[in-house]
Protein backbone atom coordinates (compact mmCIF):
# COMPACT_ATOMS: atom_id res chain seq x y z
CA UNK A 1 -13.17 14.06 2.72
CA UNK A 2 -11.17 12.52 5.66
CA UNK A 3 -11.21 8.50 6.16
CA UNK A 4 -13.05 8.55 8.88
CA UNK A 5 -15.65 9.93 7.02
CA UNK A 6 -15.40 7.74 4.11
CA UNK A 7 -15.41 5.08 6.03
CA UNK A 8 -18.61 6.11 8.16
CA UNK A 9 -20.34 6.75 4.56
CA UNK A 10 -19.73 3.18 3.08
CA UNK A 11 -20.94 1.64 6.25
CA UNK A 12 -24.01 3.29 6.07
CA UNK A 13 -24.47 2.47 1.96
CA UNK A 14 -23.88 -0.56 2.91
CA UNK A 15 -26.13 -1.38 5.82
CA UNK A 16 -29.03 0.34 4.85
CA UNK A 17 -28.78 -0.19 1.51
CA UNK A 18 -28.65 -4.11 1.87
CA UNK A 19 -31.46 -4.23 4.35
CA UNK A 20 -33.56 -2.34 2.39
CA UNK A 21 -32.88 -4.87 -0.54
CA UNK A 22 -33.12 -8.13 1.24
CA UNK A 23 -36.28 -6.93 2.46
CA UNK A 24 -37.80 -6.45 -0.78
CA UNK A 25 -36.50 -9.33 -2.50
CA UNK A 26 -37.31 -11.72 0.49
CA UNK A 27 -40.43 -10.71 -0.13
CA UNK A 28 -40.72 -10.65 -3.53
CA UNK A 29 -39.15 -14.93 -3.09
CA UNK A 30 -42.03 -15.46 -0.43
CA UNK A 31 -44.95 -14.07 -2.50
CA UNK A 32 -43.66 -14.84 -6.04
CA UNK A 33 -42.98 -18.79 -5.16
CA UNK A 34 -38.85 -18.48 -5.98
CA UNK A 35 -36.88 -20.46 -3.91
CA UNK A 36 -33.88 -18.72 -5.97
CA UNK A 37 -35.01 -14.87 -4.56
CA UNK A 38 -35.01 -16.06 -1.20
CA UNK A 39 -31.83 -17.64 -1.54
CA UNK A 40 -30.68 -14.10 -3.04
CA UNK A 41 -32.42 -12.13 -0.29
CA UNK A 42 -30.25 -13.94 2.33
CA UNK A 43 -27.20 -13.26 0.40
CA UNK A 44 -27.81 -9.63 1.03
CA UNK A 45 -28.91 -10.12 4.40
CA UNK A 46 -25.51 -11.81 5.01
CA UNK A 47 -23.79 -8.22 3.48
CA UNK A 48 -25.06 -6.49 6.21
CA UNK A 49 -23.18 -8.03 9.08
CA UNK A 50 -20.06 -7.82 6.46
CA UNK A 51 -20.32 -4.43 6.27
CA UNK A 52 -20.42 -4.36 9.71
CA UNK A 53 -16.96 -6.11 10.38
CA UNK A 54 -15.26 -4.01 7.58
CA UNK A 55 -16.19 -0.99 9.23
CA UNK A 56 -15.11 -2.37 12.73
CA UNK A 57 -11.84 -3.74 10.98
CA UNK A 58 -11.04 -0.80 9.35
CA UNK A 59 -11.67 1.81 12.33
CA UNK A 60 -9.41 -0.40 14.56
CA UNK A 61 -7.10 -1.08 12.01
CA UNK A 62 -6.44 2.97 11.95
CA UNK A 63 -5.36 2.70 15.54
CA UNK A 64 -1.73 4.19 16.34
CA UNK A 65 0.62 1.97 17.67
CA UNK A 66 0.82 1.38 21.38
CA UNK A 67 3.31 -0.57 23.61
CA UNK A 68 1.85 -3.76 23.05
CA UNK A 69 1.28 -3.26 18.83
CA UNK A 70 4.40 -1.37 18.09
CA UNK A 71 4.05 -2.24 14.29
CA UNK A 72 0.33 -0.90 14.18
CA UNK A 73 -2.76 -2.91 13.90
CA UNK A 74 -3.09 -2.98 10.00
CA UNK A 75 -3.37 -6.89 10.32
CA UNK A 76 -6.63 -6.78 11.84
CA UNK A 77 -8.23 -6.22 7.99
CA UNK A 78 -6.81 -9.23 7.90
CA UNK A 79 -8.65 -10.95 10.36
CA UNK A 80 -11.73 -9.45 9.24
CA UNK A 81 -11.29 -10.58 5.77
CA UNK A 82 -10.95 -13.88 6.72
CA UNK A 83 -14.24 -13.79 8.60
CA UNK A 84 -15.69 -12.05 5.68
CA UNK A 85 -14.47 -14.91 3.34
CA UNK A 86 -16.16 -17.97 6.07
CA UNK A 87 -19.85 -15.74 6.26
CA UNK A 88 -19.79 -15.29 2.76
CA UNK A 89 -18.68 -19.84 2.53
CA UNK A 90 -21.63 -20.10 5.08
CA UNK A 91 -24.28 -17.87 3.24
CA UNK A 92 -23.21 -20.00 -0.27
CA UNK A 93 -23.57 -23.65 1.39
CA UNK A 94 -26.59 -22.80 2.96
CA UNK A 95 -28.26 -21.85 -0.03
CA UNK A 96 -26.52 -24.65 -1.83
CA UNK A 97 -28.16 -26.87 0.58
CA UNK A 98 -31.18 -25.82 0.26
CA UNK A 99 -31.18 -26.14 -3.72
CA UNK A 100 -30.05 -29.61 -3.58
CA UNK A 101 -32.44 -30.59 -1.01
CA UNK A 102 -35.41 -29.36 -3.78
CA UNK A 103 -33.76 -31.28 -6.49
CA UNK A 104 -33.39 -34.51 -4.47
CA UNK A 105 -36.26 -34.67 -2.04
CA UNK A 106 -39.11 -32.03 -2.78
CA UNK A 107 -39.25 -31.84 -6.78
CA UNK A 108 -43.27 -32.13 -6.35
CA UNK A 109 -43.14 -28.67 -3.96
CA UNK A 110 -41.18 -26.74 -7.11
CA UNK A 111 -43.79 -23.94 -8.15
CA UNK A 112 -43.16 -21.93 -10.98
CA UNK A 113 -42.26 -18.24 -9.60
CA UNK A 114 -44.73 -15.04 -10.72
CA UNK A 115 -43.22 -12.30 -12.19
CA UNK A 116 -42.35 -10.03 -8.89
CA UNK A 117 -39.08 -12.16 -8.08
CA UNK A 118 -38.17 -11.45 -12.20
CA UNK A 119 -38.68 -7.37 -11.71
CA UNK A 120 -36.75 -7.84 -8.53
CA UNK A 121 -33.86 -9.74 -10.05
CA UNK A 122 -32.91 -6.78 -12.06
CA UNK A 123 -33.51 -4.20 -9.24
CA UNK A 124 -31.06 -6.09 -7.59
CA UNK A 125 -28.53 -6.51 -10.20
CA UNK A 126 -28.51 -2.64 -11.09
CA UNK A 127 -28.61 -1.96 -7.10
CA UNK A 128 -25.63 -4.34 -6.35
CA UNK A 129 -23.74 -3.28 -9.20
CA UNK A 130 -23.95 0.56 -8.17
CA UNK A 131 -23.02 -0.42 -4.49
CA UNK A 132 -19.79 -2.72 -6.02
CA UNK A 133 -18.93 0.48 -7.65
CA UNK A 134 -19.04 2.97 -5.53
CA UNK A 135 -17.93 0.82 -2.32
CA UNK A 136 -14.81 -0.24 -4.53
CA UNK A 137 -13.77 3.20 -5.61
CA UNK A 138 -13.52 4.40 -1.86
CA UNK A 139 -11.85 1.29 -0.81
CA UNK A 140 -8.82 2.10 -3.30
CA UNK A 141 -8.81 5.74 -1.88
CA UNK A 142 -8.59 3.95 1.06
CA UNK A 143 -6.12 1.01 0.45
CA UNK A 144 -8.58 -1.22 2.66
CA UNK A 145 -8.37 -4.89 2.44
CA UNK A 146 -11.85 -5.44 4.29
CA UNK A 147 -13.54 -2.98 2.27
CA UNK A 148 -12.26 -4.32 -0.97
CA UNK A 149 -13.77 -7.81 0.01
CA UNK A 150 -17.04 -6.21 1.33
CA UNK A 151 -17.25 -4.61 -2.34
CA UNK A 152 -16.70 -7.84 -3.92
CA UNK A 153 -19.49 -9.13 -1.37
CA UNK A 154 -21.99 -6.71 -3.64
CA UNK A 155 -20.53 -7.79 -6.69
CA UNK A 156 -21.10 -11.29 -6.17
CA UNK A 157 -24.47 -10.53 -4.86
CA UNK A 158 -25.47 -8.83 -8.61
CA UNK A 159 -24.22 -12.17 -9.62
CA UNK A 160 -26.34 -14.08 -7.59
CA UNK A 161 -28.97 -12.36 -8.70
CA UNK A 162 -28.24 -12.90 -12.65
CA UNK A 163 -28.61 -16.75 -11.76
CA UNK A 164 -31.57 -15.97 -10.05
CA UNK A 165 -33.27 -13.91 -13.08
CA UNK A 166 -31.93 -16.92 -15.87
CA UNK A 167 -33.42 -19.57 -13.45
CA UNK A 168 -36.78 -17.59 -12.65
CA UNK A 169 -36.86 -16.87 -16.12
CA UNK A 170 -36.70 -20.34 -17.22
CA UNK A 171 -38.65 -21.03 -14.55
CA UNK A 172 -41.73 -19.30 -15.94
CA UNK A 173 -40.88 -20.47 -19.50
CA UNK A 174 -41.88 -24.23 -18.10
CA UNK A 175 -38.87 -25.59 -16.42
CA UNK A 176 -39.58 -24.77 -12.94
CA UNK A 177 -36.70 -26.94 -11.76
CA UNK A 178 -34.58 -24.49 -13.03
CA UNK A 179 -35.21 -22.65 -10.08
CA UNK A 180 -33.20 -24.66 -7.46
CA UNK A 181 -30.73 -25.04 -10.12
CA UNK A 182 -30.33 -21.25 -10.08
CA UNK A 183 -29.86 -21.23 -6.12
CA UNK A 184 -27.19 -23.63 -6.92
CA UNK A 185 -25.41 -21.87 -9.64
CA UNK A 186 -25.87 -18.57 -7.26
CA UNK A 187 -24.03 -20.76 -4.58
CA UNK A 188 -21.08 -21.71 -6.45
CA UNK A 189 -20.47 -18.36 -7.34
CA UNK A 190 -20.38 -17.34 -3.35
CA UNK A 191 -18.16 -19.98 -2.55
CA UNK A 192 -15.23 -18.53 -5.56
CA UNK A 193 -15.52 -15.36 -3.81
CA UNK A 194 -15.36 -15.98 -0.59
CA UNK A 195 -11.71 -18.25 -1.26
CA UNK A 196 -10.65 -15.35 -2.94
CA UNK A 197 -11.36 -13.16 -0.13
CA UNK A 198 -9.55 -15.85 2.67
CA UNK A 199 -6.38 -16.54 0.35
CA UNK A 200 -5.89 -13.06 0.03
CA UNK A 201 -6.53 -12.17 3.55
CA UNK A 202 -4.09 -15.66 4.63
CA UNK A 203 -1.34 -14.66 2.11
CA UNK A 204 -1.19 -10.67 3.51
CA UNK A 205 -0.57 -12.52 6.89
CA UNK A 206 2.17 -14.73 6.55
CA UNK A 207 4.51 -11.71 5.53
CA UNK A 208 3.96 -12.71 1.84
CA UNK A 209 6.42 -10.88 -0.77
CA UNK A 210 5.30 -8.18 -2.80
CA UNK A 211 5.21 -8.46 -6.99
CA UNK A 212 8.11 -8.36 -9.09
CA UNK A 213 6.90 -5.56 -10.88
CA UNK A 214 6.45 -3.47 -7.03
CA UNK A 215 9.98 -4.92 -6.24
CA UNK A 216 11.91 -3.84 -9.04
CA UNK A 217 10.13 -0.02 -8.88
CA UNK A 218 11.64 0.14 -5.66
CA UNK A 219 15.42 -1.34 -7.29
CA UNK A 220 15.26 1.29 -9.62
CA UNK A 221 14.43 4.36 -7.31
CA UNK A 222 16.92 2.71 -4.80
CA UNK A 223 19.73 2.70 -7.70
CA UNK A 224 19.08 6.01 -8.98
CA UNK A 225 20.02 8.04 -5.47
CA UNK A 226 23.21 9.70 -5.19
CA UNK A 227 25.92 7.43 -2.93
CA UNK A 228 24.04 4.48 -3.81
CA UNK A 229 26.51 2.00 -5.56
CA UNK A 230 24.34 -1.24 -5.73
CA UNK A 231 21.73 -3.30 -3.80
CA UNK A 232 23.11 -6.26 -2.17
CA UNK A 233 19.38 -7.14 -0.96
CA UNK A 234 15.92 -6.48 -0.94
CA UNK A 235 13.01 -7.99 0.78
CA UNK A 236 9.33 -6.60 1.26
CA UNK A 237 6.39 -8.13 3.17
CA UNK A 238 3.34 -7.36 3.09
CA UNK A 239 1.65 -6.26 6.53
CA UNK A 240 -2.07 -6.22 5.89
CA UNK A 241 -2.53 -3.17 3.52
CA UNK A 242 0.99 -1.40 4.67
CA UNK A 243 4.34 -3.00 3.64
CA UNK A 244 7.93 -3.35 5.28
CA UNK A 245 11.10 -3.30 3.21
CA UNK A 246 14.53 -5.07 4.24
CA UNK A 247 17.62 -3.50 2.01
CA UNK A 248 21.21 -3.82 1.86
CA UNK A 249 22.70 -1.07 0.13
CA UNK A 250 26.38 -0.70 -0.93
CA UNK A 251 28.48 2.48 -0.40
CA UNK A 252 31.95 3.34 -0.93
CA UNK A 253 34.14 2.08 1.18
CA UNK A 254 35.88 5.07 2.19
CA UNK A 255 33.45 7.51 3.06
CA UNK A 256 32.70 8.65 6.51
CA UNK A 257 30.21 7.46 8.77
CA UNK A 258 28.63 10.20 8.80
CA UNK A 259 28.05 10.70 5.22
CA UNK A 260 26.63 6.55 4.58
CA UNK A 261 24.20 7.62 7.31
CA UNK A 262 22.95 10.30 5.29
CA UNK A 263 23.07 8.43 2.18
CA UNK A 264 21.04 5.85 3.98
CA UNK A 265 18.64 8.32 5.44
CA UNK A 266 18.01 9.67 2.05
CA UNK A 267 17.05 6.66 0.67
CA UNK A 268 14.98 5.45 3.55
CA UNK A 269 13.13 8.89 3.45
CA UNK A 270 12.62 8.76 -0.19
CA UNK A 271 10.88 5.10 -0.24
CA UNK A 272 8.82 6.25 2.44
CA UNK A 273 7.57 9.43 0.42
CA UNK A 274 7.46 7.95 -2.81
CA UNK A 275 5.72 4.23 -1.93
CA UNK A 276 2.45 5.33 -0.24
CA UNK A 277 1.92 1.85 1.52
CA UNK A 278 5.30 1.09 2.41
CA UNK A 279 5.32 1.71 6.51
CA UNK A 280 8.39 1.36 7.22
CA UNK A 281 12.49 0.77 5.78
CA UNK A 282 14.93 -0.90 7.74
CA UNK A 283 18.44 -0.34 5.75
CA UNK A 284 22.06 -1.86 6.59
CA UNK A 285 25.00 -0.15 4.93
CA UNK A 286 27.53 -2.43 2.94
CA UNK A 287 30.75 -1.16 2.05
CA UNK A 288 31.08 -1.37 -1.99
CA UNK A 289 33.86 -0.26 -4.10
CA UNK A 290 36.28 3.01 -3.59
């Protein structure tokens, strides 16, 4: 299956699948009394319009570079990360707000919830979890930044609606504040996730450094090809989901031009092959030892 594809099939999973579900669980938190399911149902309403900017992201992200974006356009999962991490801030502090304002100011208006927003907790828990799954698998295939945070978006929707089951439960069992609390628990949650999604999305574009453990894979291949005496430096950045690598390379010192050229070439080439998301290698020759 080609990316486009892919791509075209997750944004329709998770569209359709998350209107579908905030539908039924709005619903279910109108006629079963749960301020908690209604919170929940507007959690998944908010998934839909993240879908939405992953798929945009990642379908203009795909672009080939043009004379105005002549290292690609990879950075714009970036930018939709970032706006995936402040809806997903928004969705949690409204419903946070709307917890505390039922704790504080309308304690007397709590009603304890039937059992409809209870069946449709788990629904959505075993719904959410399937989408996380399956979302997630095909944004590794796809090394995509925005669909990695729109997966997360389901999985912290399935724990939304956890909070909402505990707190309808306990709810029913005579604590019927424990519904707002749940909307408030469900909000904190959001909130983790979403500065998850914007630090990861801020660090991939300020050029951040890759791992040790990526860094010294790359030392070792580097080391290990024929000409190659040492590395003087090495530097990677990450560029959205591609990444650039700076190296210095020592040669000996009286070969020919030609032949550090190809020695250079050769180890450019083989990064390239070898590290799927590294975009690009820009190597400068030292001379080394005779």
């Amino acid at each position: 299956m080609d990316e486009l594809k892919i791509v075209k099939r997750l944004s329709n999973v998770g569209i359709f699948g998350n209107v579908l579900l905030a539908a039924f669980k709005l619903a279910a938190g109108i006629l079963g009394n749960s301020g908690a399911m209604v919170s929940d149902a507007v959690h998944s309403l908010s998934d839909v319009f993240a879908t939405l900017i992953a798929y945009i992201s990642v379908r203009m992200s795909k672009r080939a570079e043009d004379e105005e974006h002549p290292y690609g356009h990879e950075r714009l999962e970036c930018v939709a990360s970032m706006i995936l991490g402040l809806i997903l801030a928004g969705t949690g502090a409204g419903i946070g707000y709307t917890g505390i304002h039922k704790l504080l100011f309308d304690r007397d208006a709590i009603e304890i919830p039937t059992m409809l927003p209870l069946v449709a907790a788990v629904v959505s828990v075993i719904v959410k979890e399937a989408m996380f799954r399956y979302t997630m698998h095909y944004a590794k295939r796809l090394d995509s930044a925005a669909f990695k945070a729109d997966a997360w978006h389901h999985r912290s929707d399935a724990l939304s609606s956890v909070g909402s089951f505990i707190g309808i439960g306990m709810a029913r069992l005579g604590f019927p504040v424990m519904d707002p609390v749940a909307a408030l628990l469900i909000c904190a949650l959001i909130i983790k996730v979403a500065f998850d999604i914007f630090k990861d999305a801020v660090s991939k574009m300020l050029d951040t450094s890759c791992d040790n453990a990526f860094e010294q894979k790359i030392r070792v291949f580097v080391n290990e090809q024929p000409g190659v005496q040492k590395i003087d430096l090495l530097r990677t950045r990450q560029f959205g989901n591609k990444i650039y690598v700076d190296l210095e390379i020592a040669v000996k010192r009286d070969i020919s031009l030609i032949d550090a050229h190809s020695i250079a070439e050769r180890v450019h080439e083989g990064v390239e092959k070898n590290f799927p998301n590294v975009k690009h290698v820009m190597i400068h020759v030292n001379p080394g030892e005779e």
